[in-house]
Protein backbone atom coordinates (compact mmCIF):
# COMPACT_ATOMS: atom_id res chain seq x y z
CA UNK A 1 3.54 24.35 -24.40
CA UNK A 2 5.34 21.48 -22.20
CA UNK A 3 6.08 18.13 -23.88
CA UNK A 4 3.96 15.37 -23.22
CA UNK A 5 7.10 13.27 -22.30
CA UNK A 6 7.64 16.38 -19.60
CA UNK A 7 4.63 15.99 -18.13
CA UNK A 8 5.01 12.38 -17.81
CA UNK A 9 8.42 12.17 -16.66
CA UNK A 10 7.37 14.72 -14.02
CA UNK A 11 4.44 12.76 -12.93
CA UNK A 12 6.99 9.44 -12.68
CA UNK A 13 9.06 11.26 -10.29
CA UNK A 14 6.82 12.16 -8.13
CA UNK A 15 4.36 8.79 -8.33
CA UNK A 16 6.65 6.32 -10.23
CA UNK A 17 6.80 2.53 -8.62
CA UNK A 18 9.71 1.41 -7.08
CA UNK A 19 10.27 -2.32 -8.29
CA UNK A 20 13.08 -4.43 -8.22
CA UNK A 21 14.18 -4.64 -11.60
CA UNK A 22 14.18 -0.53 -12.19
CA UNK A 23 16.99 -0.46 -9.79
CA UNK A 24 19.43 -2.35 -12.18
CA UNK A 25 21.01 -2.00 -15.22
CA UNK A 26 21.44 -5.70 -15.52
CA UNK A 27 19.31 -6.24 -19.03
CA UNK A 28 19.00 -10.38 -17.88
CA UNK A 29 17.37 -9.01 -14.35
CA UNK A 30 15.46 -6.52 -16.85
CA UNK A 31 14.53 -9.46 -19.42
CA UNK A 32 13.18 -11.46 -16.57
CA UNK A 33 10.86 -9.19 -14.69
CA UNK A 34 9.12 -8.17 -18.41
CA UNK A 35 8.69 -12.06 -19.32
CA UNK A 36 7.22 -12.56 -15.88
CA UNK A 37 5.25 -9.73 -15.93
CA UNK A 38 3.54 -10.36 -19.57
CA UNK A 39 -0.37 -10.91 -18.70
CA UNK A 40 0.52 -10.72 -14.95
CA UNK A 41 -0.24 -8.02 -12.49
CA UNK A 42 2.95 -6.77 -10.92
CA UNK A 43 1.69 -7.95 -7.29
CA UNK A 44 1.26 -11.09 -8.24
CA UNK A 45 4.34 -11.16 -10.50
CA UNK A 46 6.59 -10.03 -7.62
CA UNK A 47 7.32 -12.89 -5.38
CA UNK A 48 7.91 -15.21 -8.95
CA UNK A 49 10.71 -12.37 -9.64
CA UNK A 50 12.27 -12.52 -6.25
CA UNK A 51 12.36 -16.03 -6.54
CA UNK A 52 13.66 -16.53 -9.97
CA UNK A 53 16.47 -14.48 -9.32
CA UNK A 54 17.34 -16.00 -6.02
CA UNK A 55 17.48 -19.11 -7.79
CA UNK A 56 18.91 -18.45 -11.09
CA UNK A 57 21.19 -14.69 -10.28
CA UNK A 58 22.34 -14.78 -13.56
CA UNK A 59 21.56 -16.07 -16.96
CA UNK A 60 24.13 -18.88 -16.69
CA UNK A 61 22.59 -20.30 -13.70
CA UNK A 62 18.88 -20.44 -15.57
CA UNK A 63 20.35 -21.89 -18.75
CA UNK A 64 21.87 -24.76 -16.93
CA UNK A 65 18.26 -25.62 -14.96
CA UNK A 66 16.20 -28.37 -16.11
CA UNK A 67 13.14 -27.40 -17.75
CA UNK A 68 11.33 -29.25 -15.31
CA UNK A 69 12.79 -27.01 -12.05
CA UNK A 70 11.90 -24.17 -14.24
CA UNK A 71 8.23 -25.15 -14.76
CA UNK A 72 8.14 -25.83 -11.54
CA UNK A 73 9.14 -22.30 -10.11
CA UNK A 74 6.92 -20.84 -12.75
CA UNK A 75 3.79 -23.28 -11.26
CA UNK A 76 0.66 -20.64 -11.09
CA UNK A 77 1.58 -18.33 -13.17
CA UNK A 78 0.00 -19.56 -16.49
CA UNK A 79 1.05 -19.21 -20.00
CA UNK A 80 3.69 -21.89 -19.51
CA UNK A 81 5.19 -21.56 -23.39
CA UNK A 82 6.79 -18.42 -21.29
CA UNK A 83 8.44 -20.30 -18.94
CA UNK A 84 9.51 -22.48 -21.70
CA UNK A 85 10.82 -19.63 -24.19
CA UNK A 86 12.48 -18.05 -20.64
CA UNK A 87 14.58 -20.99 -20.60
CA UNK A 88 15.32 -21.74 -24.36
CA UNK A 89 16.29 -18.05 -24.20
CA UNK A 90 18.58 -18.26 -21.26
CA UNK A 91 20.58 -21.29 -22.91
CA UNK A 92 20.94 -19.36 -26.32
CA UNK A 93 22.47 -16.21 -24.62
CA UNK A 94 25.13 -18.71 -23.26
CA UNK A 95 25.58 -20.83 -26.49
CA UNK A 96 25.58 -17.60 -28.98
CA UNK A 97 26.27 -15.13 -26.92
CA UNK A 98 28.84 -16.47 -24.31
CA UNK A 99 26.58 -15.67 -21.22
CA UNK A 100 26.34 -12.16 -21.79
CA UNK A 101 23.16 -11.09 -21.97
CA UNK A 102 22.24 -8.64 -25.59
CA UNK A 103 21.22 -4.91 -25.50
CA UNK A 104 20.70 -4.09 -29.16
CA UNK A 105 16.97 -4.23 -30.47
CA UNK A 106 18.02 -7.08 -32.95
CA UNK A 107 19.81 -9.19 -30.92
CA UNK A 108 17.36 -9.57 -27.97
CA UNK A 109 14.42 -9.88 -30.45
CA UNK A 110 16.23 -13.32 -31.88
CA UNK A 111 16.25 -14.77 -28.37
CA UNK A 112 12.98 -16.99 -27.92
CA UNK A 113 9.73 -15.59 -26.69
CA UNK A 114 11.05 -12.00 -27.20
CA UNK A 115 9.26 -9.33 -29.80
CA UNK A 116 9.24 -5.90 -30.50
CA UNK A 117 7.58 -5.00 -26.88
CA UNK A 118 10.43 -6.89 -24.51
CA UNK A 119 13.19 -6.09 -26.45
CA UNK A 120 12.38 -2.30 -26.61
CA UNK A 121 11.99 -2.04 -23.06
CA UNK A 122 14.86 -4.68 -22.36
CA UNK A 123 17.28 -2.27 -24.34
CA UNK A 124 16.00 0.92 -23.41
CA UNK A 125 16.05 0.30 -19.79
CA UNK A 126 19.39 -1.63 -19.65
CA UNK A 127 21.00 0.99 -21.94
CA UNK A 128 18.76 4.09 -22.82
CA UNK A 129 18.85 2.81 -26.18
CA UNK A 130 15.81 4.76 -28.13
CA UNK A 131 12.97 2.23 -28.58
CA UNK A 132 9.65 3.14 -27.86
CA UNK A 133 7.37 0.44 -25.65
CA UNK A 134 4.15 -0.38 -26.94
CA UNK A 135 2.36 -2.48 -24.33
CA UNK A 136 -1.45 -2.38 -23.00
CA UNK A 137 -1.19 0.49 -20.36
CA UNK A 138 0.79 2.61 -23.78
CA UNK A 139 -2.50 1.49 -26.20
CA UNK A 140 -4.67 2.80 -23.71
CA UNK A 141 -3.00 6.06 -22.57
CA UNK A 142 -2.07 6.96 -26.49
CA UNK A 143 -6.07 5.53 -27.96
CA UNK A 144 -7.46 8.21 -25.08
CA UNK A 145 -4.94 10.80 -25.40
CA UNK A 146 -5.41 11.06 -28.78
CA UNK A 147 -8.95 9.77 -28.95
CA UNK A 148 -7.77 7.19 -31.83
CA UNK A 149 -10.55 4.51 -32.91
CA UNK A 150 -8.26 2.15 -35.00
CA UNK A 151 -8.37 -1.49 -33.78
CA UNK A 152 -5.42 -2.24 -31.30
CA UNK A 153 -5.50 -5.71 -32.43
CA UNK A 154 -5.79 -5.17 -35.99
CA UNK A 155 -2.33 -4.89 -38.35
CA UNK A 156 -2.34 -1.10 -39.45
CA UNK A 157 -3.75 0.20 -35.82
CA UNK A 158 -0.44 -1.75 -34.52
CA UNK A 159 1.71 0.08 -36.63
CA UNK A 160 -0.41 3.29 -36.06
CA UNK A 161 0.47 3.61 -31.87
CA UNK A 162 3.44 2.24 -32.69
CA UNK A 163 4.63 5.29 -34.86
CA UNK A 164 2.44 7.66 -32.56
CA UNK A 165 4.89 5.90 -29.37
CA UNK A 166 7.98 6.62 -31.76
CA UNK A 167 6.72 10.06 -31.76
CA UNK A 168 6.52 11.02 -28.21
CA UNK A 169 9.58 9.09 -26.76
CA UNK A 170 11.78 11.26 -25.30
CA UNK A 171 15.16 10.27 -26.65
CA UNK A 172 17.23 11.90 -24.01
CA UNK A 173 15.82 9.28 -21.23
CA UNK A 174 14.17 6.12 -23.11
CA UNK A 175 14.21 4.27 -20.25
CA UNK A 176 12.58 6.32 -17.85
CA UNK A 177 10.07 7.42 -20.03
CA UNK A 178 9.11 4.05 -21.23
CA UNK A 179 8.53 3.20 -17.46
CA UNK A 180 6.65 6.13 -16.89
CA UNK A 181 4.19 5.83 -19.60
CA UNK A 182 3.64 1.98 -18.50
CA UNK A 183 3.11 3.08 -14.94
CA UNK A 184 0.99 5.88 -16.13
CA UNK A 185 -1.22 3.58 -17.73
CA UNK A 186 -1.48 0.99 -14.63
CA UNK A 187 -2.12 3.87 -11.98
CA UNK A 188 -3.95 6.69 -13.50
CA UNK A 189 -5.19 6.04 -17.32
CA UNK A 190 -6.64 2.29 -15.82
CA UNK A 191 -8.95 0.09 -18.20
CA UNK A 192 -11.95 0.91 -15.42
CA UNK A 193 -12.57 3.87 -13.37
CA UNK A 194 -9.57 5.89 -14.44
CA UNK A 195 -8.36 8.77 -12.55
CA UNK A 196 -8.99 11.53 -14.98
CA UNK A 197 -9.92 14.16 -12.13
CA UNK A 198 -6.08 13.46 -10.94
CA UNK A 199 -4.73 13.31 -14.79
CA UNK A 200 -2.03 16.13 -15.36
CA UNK A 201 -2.57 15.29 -18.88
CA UNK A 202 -6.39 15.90 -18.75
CA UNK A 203 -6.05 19.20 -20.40
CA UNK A 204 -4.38 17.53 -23.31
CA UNK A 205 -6.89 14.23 -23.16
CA UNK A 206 -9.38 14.29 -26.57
CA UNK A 207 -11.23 11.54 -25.27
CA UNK A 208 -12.12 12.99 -21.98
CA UNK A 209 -13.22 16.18 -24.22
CA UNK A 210 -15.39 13.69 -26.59
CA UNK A 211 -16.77 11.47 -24.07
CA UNK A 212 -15.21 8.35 -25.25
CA UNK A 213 -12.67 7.30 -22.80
CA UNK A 214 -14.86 4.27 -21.71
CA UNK A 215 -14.59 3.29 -25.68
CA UNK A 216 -11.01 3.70 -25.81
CA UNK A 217 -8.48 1.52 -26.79
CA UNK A 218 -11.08 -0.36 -29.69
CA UNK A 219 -10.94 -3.87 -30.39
CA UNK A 220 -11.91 -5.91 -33.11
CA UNK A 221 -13.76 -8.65 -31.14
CA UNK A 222 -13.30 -10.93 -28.84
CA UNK A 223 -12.84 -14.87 -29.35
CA UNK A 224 -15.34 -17.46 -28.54
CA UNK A 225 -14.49 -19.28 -25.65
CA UNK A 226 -14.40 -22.78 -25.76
CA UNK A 227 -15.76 -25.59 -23.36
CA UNK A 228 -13.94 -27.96 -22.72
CA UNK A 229 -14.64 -30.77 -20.17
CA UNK A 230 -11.56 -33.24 -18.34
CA UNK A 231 -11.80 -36.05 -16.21
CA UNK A 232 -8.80 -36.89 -14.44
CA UNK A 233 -7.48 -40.17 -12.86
CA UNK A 234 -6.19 -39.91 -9.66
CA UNK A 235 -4.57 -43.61 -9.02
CA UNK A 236 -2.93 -44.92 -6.83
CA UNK A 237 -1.26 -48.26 -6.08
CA UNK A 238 1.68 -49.67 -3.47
CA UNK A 239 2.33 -45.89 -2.12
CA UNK A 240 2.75 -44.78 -5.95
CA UNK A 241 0.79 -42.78 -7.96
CA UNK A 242 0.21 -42.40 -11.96
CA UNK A 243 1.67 -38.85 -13.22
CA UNK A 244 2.61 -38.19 -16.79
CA UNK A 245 3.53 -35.14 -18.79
CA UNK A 246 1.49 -33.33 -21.09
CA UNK A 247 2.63 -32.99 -24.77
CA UNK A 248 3.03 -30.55 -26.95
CA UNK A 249 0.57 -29.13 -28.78
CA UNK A 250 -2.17 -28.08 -26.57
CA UNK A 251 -2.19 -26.50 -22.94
CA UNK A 252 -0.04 -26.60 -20.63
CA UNK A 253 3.08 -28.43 -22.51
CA UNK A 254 5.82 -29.60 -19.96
CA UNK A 255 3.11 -29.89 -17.25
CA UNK A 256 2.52 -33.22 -15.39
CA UNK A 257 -1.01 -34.43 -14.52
CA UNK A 258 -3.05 -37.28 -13.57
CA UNK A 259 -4.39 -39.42 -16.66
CA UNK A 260 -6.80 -37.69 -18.44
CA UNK A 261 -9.80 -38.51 -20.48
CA UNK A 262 -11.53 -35.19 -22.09
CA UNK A 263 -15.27 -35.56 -23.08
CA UNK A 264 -17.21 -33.35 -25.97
CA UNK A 265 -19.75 -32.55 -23.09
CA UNK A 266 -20.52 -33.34 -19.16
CA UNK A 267 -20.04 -37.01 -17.80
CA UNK A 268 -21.27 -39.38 -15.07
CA UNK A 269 -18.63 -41.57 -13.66
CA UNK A 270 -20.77 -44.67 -14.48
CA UNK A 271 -20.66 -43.68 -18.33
CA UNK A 272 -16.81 -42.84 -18.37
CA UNK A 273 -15.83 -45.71 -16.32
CA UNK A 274 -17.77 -48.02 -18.81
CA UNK A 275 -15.28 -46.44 -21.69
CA UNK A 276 -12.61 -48.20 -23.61
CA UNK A 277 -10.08 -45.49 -22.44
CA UNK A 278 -10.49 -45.76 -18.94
CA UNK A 279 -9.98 -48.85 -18.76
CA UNK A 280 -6.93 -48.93 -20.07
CA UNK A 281 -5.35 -46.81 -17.64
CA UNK A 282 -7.11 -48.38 -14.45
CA UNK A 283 -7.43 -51.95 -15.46
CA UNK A 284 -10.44 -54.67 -14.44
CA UNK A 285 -9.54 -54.48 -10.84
CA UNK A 286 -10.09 -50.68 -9.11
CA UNK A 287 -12.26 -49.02 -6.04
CA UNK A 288 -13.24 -45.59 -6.10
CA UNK A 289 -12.46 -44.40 -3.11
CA UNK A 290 -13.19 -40.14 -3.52
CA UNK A 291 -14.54 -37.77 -6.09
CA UNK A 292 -14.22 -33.99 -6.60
CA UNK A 293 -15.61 -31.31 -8.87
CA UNK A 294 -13.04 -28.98 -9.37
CA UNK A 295 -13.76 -25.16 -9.64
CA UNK A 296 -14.51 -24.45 -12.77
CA UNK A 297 -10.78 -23.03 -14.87
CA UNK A 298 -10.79 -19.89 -17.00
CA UNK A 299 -8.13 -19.26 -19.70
CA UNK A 300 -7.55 -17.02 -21.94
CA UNK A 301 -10.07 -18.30 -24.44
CA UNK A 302 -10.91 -21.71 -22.96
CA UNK A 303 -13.29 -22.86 -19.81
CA UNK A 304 -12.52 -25.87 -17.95
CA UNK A 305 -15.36 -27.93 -16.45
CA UNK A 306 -12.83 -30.70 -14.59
CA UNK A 307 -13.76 -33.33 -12.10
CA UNK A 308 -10.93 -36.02 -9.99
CA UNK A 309 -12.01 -39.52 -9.78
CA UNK A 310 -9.41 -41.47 -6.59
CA UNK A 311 -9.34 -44.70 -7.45
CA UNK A 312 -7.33 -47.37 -5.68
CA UNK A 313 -5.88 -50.54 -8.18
CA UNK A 314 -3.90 -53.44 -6.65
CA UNK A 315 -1.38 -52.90 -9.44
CA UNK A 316 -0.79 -50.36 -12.39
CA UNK A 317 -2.47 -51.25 -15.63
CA UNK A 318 0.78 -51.11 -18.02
CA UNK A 319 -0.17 -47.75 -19.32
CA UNK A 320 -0.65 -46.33 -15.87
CA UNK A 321 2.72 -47.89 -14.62
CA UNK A 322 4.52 -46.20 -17.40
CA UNK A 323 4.34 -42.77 -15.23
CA UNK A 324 3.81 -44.34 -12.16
CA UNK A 325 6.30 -41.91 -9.68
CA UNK A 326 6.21 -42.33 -5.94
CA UNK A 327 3.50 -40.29 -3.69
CA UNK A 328 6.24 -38.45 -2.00
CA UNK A 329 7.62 -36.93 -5.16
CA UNK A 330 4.32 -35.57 -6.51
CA UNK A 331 5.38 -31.99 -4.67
CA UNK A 332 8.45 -31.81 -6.69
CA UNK A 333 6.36 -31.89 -10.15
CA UNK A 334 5.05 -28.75 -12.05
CA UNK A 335 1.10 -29.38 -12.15
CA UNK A 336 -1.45 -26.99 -13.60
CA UNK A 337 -3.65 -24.90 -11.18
CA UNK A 338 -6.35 -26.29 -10.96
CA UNK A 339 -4.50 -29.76 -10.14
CA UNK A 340 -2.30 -27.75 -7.63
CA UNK A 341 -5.30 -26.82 -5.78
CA UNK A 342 -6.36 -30.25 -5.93
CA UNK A 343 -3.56 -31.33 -4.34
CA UNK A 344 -2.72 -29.08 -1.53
CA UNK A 345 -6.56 -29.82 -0.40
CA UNK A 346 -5.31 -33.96 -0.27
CA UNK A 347 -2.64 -32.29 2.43
């Protein structure tokens, strides 16, 4: 009977993508396009990846960037404590590893950011060295191949696909494999209306014989979402405008913004400008001069209800001209989203 790793490495030959970074052996170009591409579709992923390497080529060139031109380029892509490990990473291959980038399974896994996923398909791709990927697209293709129930996001289902991927890599080509189960995963075994009248694996597929393919990979549960609500402060005074950066410990680290005040629940503008808080970043003296209701933000397991208040001050109150920074050089800030889109509709 032919291999499962035949079948798929067939299939990839004849249907693989060609992307960018499966046309190098460079494991830095490699590392890059599999940070970028965690939690990101590929199309939207591609242009960051073009860009990033026009910018930074090599790993020397992104280790020597400011964090804040690197949160910058990253700007729309989310997950920002990426970006953030990306370039913590970059500037300990140069200090520990004297700008040359690590293929062994150990090495790349101490770099920041990186964990068993990345550095198996950073190593196996850059050198064929045998690691098996585990990623989404392999959960799903292995839980419905093999019609497995276990939890994905549970400990011992983990180590269960995880043994089961060990199993079926095909040592002679790790690389190609790995890619070809990924891309198996994103074009024909998809999490909704997968192509199992296409499947050259249907024969094989104990789901599709049980019925359960909808059911398959399991999860636990879901986490509750949480509400949260932010007002920002968008003001301006003598062709300046208040802009400071978020801290850690919370969304969006590294990130500038306007002054914020959060709220447990919805807000009027008459009750939040009445507040102790907002007047210490506006001052006495202040004229609203525009409002908007921003779309409402969806994270990962947080909703954001947000609303801009423009308010024009004859001078900064002191905590406002702390990050007071001139209009002009707003553009050259990393912002979240949802202020982005703020922004470019000011333009």
């Amino acid at each position: 009977m032919e291999r499962i790793s035949d079948i798929l490495l067939d299939w990839y030959a004849r249907e693989g993508r060609d992307l960018p970074w499966r046309r190098t052996r460079d494991p830095y170009r490699i590392w890059l396009s599999e940070v970028i591409l965690q939690q990101t579709r590929v199309a939207q992923g591609m242009d960051y990846y073009l860009r990033f390497t026009e910018r930074f080529p090599d790993v020397e060139s992104l280790a020597a960037a400011s964090e804040d031109e690197v949160l910058k380029l990253w700007q729309g892509l989310g997950y920002y404590s990426r970006a953030r490990n990306l370039h913590a990473a970059a500037r300990t291959v140069v200090d520990r590893f004297g700008g040359v980038f690590p293929v062994t399974p150990d090495e790349v896994r101490s770099l920041p950011g990186v964990g068993d996923y990345t550095a198996a398909a950073v190593c196996s791709a850059a050198r064929d060295v045998p690691c098996a990927v585990v990623d989404g697209n392999v959960y799903r293709v292995l839980a419905r191949l093999f019609d497995i129930d276990l939890p994905i996001d549970a400990a011992a289902g983990r180590r269960a696909f995880a043994e089961l991927a060990r199993e079926l890599l095909d040592e002679r080509q790790p690389g190609r494999y790995n890619q070809a189960i990924m891309d198996f995963g994103a074009l024909v075994c998809t999490p909704a209306q997968p192509r199992c009248g296409e499947c050259p694996l249907a024969a094989r597929c104990l789901a599709l014989g049980t019925g359960s393919v909808a059911g398959r990979p399991v999860k636990r549960g879901v986490a509750k979402v949480r509400e949260r609500w932010f007002s920002y402060l968008h003001i301006q005074a003598l062709g300046c405008v208040a802009l400071h950066r978020r801290e850690a410990g919370d969304i969006w680290q590294g990130l500038y913004q306007f002054p914020l005040i959060e709220t447990p629940g919805p807000i009027g503008f008459e009750e939040l400008c009445a507040g102790e808080e907002f007047r210490s970043w506006v001052g006495e003296s202040w004229r609203l001069t525009g409002s908007a209701v921003l779309p409402r933000h969806q994270l990962s397991h947080q909703r954001l209800h947000a609303a801009v208040y423009r308010l024009e001050v004859p001078r900064f109150a002191s905590r406002a001209a702390a990050c007071a920074v001139p209009m002009a050089e707003v553009g050259e800030r990393a912002v979240p989203k949802l202020l982005e889109r703020y922004l470019e509709a000011q333009e």
